[in-house]
Protein backbone atom coordinates (compact mmCIF):
# COMPACT_ATOMS: atom_id res chain seq x y z
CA UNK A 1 0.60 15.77 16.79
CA UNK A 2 1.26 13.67 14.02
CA UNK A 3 -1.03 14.26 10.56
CA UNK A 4 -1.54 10.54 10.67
CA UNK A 5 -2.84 10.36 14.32
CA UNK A 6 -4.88 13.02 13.51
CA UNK A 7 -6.64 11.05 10.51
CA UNK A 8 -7.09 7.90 12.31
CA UNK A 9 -8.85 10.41 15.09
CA UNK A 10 -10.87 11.75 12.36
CA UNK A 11 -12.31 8.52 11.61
CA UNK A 12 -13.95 7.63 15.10
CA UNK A 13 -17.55 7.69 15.76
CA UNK A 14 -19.47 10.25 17.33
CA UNK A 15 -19.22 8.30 20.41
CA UNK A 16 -15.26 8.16 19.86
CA UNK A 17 -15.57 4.34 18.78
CA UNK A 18 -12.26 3.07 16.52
CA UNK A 19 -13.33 1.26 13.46
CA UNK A 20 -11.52 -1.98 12.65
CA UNK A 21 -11.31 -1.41 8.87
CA UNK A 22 -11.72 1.94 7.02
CA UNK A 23 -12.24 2.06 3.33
CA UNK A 24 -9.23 3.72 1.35
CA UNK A 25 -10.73 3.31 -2.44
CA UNK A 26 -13.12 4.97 -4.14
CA UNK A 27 -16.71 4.63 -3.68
CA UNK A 28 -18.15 0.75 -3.96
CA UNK A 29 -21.61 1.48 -3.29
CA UNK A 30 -23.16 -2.15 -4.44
CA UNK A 31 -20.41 -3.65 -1.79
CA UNK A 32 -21.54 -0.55 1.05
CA UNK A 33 -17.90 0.37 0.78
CA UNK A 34 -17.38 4.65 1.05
CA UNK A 35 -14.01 6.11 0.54
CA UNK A 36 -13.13 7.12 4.37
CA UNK A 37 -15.91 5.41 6.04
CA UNK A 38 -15.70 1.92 8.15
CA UNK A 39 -16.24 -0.82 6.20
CA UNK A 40 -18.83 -2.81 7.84
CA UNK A 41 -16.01 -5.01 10.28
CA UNK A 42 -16.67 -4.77 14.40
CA UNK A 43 -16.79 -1.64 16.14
CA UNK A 44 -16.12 -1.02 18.77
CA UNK A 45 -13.49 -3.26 18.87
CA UNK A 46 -11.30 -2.92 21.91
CA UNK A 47 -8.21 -4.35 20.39
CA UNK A 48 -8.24 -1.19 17.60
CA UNK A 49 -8.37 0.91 20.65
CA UNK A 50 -5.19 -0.86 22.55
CA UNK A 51 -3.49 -0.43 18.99
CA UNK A 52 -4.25 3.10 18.98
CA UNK A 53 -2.82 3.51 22.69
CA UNK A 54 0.29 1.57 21.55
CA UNK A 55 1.18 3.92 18.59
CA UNK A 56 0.83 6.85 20.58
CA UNK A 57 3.38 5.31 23.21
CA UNK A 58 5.70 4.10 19.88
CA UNK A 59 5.51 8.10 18.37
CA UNK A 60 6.53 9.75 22.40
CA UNK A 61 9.15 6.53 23.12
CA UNK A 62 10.27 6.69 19.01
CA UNK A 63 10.66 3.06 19.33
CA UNK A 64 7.82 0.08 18.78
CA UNK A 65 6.93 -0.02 22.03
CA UNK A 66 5.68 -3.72 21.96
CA UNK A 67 8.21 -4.69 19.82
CA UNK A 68 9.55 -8.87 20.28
CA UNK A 69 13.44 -8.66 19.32
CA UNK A 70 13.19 -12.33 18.53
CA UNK A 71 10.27 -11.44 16.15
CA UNK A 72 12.09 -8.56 14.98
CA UNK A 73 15.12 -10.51 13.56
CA UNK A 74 12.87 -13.45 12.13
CA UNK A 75 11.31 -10.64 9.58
CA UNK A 76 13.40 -8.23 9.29
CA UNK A 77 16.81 -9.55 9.63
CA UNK A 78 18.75 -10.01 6.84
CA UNK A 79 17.66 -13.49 6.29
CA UNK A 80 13.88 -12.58 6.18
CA UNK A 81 11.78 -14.27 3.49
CA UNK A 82 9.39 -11.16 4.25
CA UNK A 83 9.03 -8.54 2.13
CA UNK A 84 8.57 -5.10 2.68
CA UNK A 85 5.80 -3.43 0.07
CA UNK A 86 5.71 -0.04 -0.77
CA UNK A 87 2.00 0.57 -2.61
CA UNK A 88 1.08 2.70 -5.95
CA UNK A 89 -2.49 3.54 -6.48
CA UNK A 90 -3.62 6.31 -8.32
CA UNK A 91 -4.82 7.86 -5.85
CA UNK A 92 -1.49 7.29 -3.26
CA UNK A 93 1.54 8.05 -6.04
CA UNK A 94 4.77 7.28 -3.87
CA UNK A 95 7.62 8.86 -5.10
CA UNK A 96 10.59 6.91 -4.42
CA UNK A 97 10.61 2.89 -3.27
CA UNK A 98 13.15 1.61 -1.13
CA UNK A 99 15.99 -1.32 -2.56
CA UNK A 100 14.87 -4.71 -1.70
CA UNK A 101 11.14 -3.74 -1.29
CA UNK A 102 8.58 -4.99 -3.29
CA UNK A 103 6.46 -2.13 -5.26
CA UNK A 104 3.10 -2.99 -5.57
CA UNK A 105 0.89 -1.20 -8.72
CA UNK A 106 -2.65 -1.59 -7.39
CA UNK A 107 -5.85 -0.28 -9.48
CA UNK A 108 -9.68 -1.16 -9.50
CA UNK A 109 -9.71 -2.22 -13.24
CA UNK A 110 -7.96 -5.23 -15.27
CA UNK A 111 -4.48 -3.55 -16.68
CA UNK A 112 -1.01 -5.00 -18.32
CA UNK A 113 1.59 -3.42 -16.49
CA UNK A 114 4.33 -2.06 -19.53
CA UNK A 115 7.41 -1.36 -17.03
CA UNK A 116 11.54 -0.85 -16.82
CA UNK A 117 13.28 -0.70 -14.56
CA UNK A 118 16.55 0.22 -16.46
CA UNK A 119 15.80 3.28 -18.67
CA UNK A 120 14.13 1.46 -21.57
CA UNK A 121 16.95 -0.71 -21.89
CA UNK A 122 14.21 -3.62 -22.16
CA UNK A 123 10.90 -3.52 -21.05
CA UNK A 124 8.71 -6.05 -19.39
CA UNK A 125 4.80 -6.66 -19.85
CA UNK A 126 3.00 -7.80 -16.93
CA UNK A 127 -0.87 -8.65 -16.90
CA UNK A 128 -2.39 -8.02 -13.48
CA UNK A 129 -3.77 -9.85 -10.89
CA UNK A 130 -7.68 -9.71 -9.89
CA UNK A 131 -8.08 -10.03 -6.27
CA UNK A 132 -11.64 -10.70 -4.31
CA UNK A 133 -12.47 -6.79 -3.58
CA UNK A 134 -12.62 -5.66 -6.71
CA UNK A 135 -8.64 -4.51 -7.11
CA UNK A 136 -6.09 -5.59 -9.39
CA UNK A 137 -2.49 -5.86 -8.84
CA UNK A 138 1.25 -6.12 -10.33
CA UNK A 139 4.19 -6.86 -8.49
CA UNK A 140 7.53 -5.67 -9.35
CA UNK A 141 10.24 -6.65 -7.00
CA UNK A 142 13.20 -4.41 -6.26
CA UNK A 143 16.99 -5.36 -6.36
CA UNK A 144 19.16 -4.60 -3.98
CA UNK A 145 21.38 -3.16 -6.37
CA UNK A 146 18.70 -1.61 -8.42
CA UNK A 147 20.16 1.89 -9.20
CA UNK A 148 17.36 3.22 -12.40
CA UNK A 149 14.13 4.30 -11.51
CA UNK A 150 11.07 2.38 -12.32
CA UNK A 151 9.05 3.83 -15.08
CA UNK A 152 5.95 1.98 -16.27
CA UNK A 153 2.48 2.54 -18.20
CA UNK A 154 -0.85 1.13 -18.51
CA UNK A 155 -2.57 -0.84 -21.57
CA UNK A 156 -5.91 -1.19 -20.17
CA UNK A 157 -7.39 -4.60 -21.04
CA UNK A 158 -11.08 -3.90 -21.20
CA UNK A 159 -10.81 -0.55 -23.53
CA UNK A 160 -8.03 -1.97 -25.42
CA UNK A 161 -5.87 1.39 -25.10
CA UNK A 162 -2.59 2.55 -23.59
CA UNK A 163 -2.87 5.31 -20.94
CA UNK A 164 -0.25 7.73 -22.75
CA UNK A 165 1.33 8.46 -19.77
CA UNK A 166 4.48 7.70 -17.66
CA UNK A 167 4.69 7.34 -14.02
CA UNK A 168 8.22 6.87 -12.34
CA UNK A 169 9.15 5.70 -9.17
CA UNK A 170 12.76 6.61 -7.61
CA UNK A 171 14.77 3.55 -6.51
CA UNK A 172 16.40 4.62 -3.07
């Protein structure tokens, strides 16, 4: 079976219940948030049961099984005004992001994002954004015709220091 349909098993309850929501930061204890535990939100909740039952039938069909082609086309067709994300957290370091994608640097502290996206060439400085849980976030959207990797660093705002490392994402 799949290592991801073996994770989402691993988070049931003793009684085999589906959470809705399962915490995937570190440790929040003043919110009651714990890195791989439910977060609080319904359970049982039937429709996070029917969910489960429909990716199981997606993974043996290898199609979306409940899959609306008119839906389909209004998102991702080649018109679509959606983006696809791929998401870089320090603990979850993709290594490659796809053309057209958004890539989204997430972290649970205030940060300017110091980033290229063409070797150096020029550089762009991007202060985060603070969202309502705690995270903060930079979004760095990806041209179709974006060849270079991205390569980007952290100036942490509240310690006034740069994190003297490089992280690089591939551009596929």
């Amino acid at each position: 079976m799949k290592p991801f349909i073996k994770a989402l098993e691993g988070f049931a309850s003793a009684s085999n219940m589906l959470p809705e929501q399962v915490w995937d930061e570190p440790d929040h204890p003043q919110l009651h948030m714990f890195l791989g535990y439910p977060t609080g939100a319904a359970m049982p909740l039937m429709w996070t049961h029917a969910e489960y039952i429909k990716l199981l039938r997606s993974l043996r069909d290898g199609r979306i099984f409940d899959q609306i082609p008119a839906v389909a086309e209004r998102y991702l067709g080649p018109d679509s005004a959606c983006r696809l994300m791929e998401i870089w957290k320090p603990n979850r370091q993709p290594r490659a992001v796809r053309r057209g994608y958004t890539l989204r640097i997430d972290y649970p502290a205030s940060f300017l994002l110091h980033w290229t996206g063409d070797e150096w060439n020029t550089a762009n400085d991007v202060k985060s954004i603070s969202t309502a849980v705690g995270m903060e976030y930079v979004d760095i959207i990806i041209p179709h015709d974006q060849k270079a990797p991205i390569r980007f660093t952290f100036f942490w705002t509240s310690e006034g220091r740069w994190e003297e490392k490089e992280y690089l994402v591939n551009v596929i």
